[in-house]
Protein backbone atom coordinates (compact mmCIF):
# COMPACT_ATOMS: atom_id res chain seq x y z
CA UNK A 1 20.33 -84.28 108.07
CA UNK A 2 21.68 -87.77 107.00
CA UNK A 3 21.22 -90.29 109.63
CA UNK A 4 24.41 -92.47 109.37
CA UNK A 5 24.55 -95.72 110.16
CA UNK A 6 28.37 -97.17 110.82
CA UNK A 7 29.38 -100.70 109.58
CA UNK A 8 32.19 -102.46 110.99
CA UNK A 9 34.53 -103.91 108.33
CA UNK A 10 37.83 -106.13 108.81
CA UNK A 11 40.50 -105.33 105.96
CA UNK A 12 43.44 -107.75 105.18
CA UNK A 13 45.48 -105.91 107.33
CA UNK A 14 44.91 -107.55 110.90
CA UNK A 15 45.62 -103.50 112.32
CA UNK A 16 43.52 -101.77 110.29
CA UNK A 17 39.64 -101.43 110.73
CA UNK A 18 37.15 -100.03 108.36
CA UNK A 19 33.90 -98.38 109.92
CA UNK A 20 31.96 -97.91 106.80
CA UNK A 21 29.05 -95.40 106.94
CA UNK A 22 26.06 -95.67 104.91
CA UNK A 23 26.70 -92.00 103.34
CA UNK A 24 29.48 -89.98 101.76
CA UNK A 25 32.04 -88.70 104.38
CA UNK A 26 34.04 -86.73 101.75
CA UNK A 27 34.51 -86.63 98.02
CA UNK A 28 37.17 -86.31 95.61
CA UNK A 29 39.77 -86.42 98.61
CA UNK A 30 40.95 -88.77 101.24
CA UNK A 31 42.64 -87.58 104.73
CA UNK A 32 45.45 -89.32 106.74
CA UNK A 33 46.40 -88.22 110.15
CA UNK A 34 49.13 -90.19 111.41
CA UNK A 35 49.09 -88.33 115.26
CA UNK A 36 47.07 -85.52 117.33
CA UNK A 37 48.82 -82.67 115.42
CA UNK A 38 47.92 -83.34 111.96
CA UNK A 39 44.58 -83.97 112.69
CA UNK A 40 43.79 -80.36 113.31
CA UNK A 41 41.21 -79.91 110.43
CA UNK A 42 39.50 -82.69 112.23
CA UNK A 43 38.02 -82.50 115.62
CA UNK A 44 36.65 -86.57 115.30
CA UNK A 45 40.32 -87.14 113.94
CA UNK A 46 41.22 -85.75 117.31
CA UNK A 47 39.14 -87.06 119.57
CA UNK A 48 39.91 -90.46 118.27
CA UNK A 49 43.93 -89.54 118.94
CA UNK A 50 42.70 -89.35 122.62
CA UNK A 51 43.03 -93.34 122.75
CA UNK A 52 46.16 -94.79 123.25
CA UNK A 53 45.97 -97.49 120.97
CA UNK A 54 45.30 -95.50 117.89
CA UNK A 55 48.10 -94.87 115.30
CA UNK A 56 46.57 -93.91 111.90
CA UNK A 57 43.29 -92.03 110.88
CA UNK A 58 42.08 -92.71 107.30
CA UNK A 59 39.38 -90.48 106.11
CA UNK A 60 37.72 -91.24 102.48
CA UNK A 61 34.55 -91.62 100.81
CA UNK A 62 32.47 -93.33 102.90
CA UNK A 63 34.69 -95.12 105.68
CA UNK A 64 37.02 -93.79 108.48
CA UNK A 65 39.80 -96.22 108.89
CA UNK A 66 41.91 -96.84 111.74
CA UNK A 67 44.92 -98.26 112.15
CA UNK A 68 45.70 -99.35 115.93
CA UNK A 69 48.89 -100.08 117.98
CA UNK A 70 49.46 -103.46 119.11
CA UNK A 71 48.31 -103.15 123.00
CA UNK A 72 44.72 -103.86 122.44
CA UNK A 73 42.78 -106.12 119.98
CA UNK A 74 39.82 -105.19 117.75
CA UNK A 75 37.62 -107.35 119.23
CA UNK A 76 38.14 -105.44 122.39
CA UNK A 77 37.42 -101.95 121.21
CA UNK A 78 35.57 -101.69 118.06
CA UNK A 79 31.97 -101.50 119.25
CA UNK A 80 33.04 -98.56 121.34
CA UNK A 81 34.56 -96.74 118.67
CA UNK A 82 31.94 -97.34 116.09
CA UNK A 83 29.27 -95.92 118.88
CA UNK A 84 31.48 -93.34 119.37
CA UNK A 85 32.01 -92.37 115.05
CA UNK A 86 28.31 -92.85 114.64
CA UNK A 87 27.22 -90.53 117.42
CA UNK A 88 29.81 -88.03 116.34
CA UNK A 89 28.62 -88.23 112.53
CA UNK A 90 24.68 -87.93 113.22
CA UNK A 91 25.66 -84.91 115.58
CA UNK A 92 25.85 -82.82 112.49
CA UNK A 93 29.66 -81.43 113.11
CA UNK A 94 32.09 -80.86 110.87
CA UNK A 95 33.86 -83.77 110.04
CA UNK A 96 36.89 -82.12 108.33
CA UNK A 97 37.77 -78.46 107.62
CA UNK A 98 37.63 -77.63 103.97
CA UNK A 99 41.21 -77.47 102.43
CA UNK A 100 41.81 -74.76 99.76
CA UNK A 101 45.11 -76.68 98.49
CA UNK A 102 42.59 -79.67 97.42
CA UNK A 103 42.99 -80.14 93.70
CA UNK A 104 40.00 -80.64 91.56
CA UNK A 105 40.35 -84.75 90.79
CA UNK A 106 40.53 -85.15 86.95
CA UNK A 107 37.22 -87.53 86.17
CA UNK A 108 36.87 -89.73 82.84
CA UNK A 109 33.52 -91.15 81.95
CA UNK A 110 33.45 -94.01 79.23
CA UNK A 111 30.31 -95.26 77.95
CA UNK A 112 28.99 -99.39 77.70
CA UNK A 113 26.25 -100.71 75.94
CA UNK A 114 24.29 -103.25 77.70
CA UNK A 115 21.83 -106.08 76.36
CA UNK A 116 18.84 -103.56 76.37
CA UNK A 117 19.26 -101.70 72.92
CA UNK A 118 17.45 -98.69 75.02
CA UNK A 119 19.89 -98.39 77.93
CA UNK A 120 23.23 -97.48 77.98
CA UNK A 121 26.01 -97.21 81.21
CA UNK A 122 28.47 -94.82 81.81
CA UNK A 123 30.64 -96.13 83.77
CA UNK A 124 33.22 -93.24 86.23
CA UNK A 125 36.40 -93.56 87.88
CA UNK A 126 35.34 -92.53 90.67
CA UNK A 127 32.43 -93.67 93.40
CA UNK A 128 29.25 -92.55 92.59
CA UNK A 129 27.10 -93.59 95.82
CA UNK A 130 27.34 -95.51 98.63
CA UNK A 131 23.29 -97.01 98.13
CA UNK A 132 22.50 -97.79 94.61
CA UNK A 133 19.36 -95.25 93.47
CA UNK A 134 16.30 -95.55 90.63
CA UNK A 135 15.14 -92.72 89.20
CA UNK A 136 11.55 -93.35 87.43
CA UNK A 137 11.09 -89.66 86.25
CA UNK A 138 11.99 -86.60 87.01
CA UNK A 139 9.62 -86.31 89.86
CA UNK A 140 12.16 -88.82 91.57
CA UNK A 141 15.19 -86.31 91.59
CA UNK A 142 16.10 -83.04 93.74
CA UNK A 143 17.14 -80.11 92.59
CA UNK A 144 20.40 -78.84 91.57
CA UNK A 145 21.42 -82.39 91.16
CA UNK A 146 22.97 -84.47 88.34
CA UNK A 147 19.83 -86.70 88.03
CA UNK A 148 17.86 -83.74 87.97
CA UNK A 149 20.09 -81.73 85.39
CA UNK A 150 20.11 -85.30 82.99
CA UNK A 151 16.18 -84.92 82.82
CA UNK A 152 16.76 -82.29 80.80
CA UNK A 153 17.82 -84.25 77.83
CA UNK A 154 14.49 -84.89 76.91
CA UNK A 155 14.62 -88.22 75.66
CA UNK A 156 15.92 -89.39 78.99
CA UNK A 157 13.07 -91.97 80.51
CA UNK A 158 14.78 -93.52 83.96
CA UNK A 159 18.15 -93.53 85.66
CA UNK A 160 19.70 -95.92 87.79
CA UNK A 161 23.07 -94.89 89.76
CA UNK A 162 25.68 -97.90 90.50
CA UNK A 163 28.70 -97.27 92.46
CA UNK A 164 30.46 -96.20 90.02
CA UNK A 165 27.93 -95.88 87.19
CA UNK A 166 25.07 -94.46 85.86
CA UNK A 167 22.49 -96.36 83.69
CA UNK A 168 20.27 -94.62 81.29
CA UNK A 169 17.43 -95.48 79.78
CA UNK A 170 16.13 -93.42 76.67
CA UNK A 171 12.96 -93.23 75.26
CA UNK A 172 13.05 -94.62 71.87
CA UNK A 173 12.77 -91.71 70.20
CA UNK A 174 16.94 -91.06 69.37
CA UNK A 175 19.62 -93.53 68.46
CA UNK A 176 22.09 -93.62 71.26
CA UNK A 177 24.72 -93.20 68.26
CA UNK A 178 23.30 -89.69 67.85
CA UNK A 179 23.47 -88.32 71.74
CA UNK A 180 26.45 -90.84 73.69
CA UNK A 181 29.28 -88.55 73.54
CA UNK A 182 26.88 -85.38 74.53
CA UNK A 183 25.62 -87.57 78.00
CA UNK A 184 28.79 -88.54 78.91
CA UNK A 185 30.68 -85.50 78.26
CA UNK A 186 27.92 -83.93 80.59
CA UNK A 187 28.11 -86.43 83.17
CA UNK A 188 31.84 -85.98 83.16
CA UNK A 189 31.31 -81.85 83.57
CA UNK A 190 29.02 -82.25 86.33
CA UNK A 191 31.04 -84.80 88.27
CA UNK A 192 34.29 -82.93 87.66
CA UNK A 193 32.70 -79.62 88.95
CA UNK A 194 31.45 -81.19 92.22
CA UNK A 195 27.39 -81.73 91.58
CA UNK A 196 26.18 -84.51 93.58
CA UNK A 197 23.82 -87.58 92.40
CA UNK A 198 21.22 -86.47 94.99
CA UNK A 199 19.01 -88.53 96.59
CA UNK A 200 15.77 -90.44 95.00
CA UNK A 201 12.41 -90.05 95.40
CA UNK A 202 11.71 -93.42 94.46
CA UNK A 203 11.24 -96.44 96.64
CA UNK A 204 13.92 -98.98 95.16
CA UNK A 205 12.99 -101.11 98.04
CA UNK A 206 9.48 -101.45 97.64
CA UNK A 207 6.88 -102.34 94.83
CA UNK A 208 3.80 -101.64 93.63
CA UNK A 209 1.69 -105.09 93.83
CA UNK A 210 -1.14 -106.29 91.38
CA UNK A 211 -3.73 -105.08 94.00
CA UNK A 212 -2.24 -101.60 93.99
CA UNK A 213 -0.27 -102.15 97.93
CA UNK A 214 3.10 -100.79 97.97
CA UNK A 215 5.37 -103.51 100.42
CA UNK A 216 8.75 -102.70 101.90
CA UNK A 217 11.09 -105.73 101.05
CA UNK A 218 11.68 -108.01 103.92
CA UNK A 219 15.41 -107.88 105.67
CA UNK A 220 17.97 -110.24 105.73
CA UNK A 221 17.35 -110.95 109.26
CA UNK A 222 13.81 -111.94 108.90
CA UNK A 223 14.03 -113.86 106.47
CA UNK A 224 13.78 -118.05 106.60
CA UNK A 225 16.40 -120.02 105.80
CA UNK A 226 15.44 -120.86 102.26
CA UNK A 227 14.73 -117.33 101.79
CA UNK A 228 18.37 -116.41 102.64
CA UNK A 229 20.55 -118.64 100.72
CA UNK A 230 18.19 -117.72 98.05
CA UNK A 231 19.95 -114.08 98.84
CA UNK A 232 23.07 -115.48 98.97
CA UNK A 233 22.74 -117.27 95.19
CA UNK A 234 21.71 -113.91 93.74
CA UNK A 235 24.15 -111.98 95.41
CA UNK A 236 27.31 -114.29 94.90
CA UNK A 237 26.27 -115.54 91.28
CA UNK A 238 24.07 -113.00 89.40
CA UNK A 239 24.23 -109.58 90.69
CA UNK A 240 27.81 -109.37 89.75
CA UNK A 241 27.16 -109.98 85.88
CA UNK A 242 23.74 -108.02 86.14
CA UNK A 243 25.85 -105.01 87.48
CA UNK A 244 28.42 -105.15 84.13
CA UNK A 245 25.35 -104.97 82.11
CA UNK A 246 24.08 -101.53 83.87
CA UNK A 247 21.37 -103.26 86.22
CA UNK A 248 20.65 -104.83 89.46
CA UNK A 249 18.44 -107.40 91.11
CA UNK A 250 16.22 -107.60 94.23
CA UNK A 251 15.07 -110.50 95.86
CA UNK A 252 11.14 -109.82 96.68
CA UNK A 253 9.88 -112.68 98.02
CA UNK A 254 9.79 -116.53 98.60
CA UNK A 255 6.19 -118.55 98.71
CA UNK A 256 7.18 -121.67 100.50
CA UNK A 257 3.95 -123.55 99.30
CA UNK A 258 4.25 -123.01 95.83
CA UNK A 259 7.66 -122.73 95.62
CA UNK A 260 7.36 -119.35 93.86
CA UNK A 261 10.60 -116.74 93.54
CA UNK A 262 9.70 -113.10 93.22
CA UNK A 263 12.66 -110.82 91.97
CA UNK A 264 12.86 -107.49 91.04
CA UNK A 265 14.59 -106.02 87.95
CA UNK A 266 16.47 -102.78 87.91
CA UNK A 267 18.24 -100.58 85.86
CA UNK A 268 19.16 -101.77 81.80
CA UNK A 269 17.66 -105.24 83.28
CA UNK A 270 14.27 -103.24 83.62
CA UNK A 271 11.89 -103.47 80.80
CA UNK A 272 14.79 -105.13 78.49
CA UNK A 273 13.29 -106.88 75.88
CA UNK A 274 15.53 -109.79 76.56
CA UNK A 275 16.30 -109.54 80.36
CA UNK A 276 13.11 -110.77 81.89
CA UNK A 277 12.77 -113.74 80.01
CA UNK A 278 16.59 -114.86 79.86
CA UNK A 279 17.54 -113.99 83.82
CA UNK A 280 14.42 -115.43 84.55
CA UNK A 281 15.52 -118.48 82.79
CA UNK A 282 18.69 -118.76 84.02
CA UNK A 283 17.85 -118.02 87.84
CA UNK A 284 15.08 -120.49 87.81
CA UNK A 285 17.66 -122.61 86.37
CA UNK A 286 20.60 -122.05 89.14
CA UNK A 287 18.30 -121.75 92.18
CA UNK A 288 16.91 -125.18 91.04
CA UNK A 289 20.08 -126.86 91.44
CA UNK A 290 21.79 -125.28 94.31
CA UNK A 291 18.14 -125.40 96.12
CA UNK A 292 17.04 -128.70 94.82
CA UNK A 293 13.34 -129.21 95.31
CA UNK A 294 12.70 -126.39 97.02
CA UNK A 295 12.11 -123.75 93.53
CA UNK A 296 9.22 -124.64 91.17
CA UNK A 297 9.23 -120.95 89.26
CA UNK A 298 10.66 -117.44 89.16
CA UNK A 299 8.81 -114.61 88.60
CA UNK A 300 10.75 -111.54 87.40
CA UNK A 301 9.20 -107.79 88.01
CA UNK A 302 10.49 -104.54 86.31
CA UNK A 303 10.88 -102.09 89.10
């Protein structure tokens, strides 16, 4: 069973609260229950009703939202009512009846090259995952899922899964010219009738070491101060573009005494021809400057 773990999230509207989970709620769909009665395909929906201050119930992908009257501020309330979703999530009930009426949601794929000649993203209009996922082989994926089913294109080498992408890497055996519109045309078929990414095998957050020691990556929390606005430069400035070329990138590690920056490359960025030597480049360029005599190198790893 999936252990959720709720996030509280502030929206522009000052009324309306996001508690974000860390795994799919519902797909294709989205519920709103505007009182006790039309929440009767969901018993959470209901039990939330039970407040006084609660007006709306948004259900969708991977939040519950809810809008609240004006007798009561957020600040008050919203600890107590993330506890509350949380526990009721991870108790493994049903969070909303299945509804026959629910039309199938039309899905279009499209298909981007990225900088890596071997890699190409396709790229849905619709979420894909809540936790972005690496695939190194087959022996990563479950079965009866769409990262298992794309192994069986055999020239398929690793997959990584985006929010609302998937990045493939081919061996280079095949011109993608020759197999594009098959891959995404089968994406699109799977996603349309309902078959989930699945879960990885793979340990995105960790790495294999020269001496052989797989090590978790250190959280935000712990980390020193350098260490974080380090973080912050990556995620602000460079995972953005990274993610538009199919990829991603993971902050590893900081050596204070040599001034050393260990990332991780993901995705098209991994084992690109061009990638490791040109975001290398350009991060040891940026973090120099915004960190100023703090960064003497970057060291770039294909996960």
């Amino acid at each position: 069973m999936e252990n959720h773990q709720i996030k509280i999230v502030p929206t522009s509207n000052e009324a309306i609260i996001k508690f974000e989970s860390n795994h799919f709620l519902v797909k294709n769909h989205s519920y709103e229950f505007k009182n006790i009665d039309e929440a009767g395909s969901s018993l959470l929906a209901q039990q939330l009703f039970y407040l006084p201050f609660v007006k709306t119930v948004y259900i969708a992908q991977n939040f519950i939202a809810i809008e609240r009257y004006d007798i009561v501020s957020w600040e008050d309330v919203q600890t107590e009512i993330s506890e509350q979703i949380e526990n009721y999530l991870n108790s493994g009930e049903l969070l909303v009846k299945k509804d026959e009426e629910i039309k199938k949601v039309p899905v279009t794929v499209y298909a981007e090259a990225t900088p890596n000649p071997n890699a190409m993203k396709f790229v849905a209009n619709k979420k894909l995952t809540v936790n972005n996922k690496e695939f190194k082989s087959i022996n990563d994926t479950e079965v009866d899922t769409l990262a298992r089913n794309l192994y069986t294109f055999p020239f398929i080498k690793e997959l990584y899964v985006g929010e609302n992408y998937i990045s493939i890497q081919k061996h280079d055996v095949i011109s993608w010219d020759e197999v594009t519109h098959e891959v995404r045309s089968f994406i699109r078929e799977s996603l349309e009738s309902g078959t989930s990414i699945g879960e990885t095998k793979h340990k995105s957050a960790a790495i294999v070491k020269e001496k052989g020691e797989s090590v978790d990556l250190p959280k935000f929390e712990n980390l020193n101060d350098i260490s974080k606005k380090i973080v912050e430069i990556l995620d602000e400035y460079i995972k953005p573009a990274v993610a538009n070329d199919g990829g991603n990138i993971v902050f590893e590690g900081y050596e204070e005494s040599s001034g050393e920056v260990r990332v991780i490359l993901q995705g098209a960025c991994s084992g690109c021809p061009s990638s490791t030597m040109t975001l290398r480049n350009g991060i040891e360029t940026m973090l120099k400057e915004m960190i100023p005599g703090k960064i003497e190198r970057v060291v770039a790893l294909n996960g």
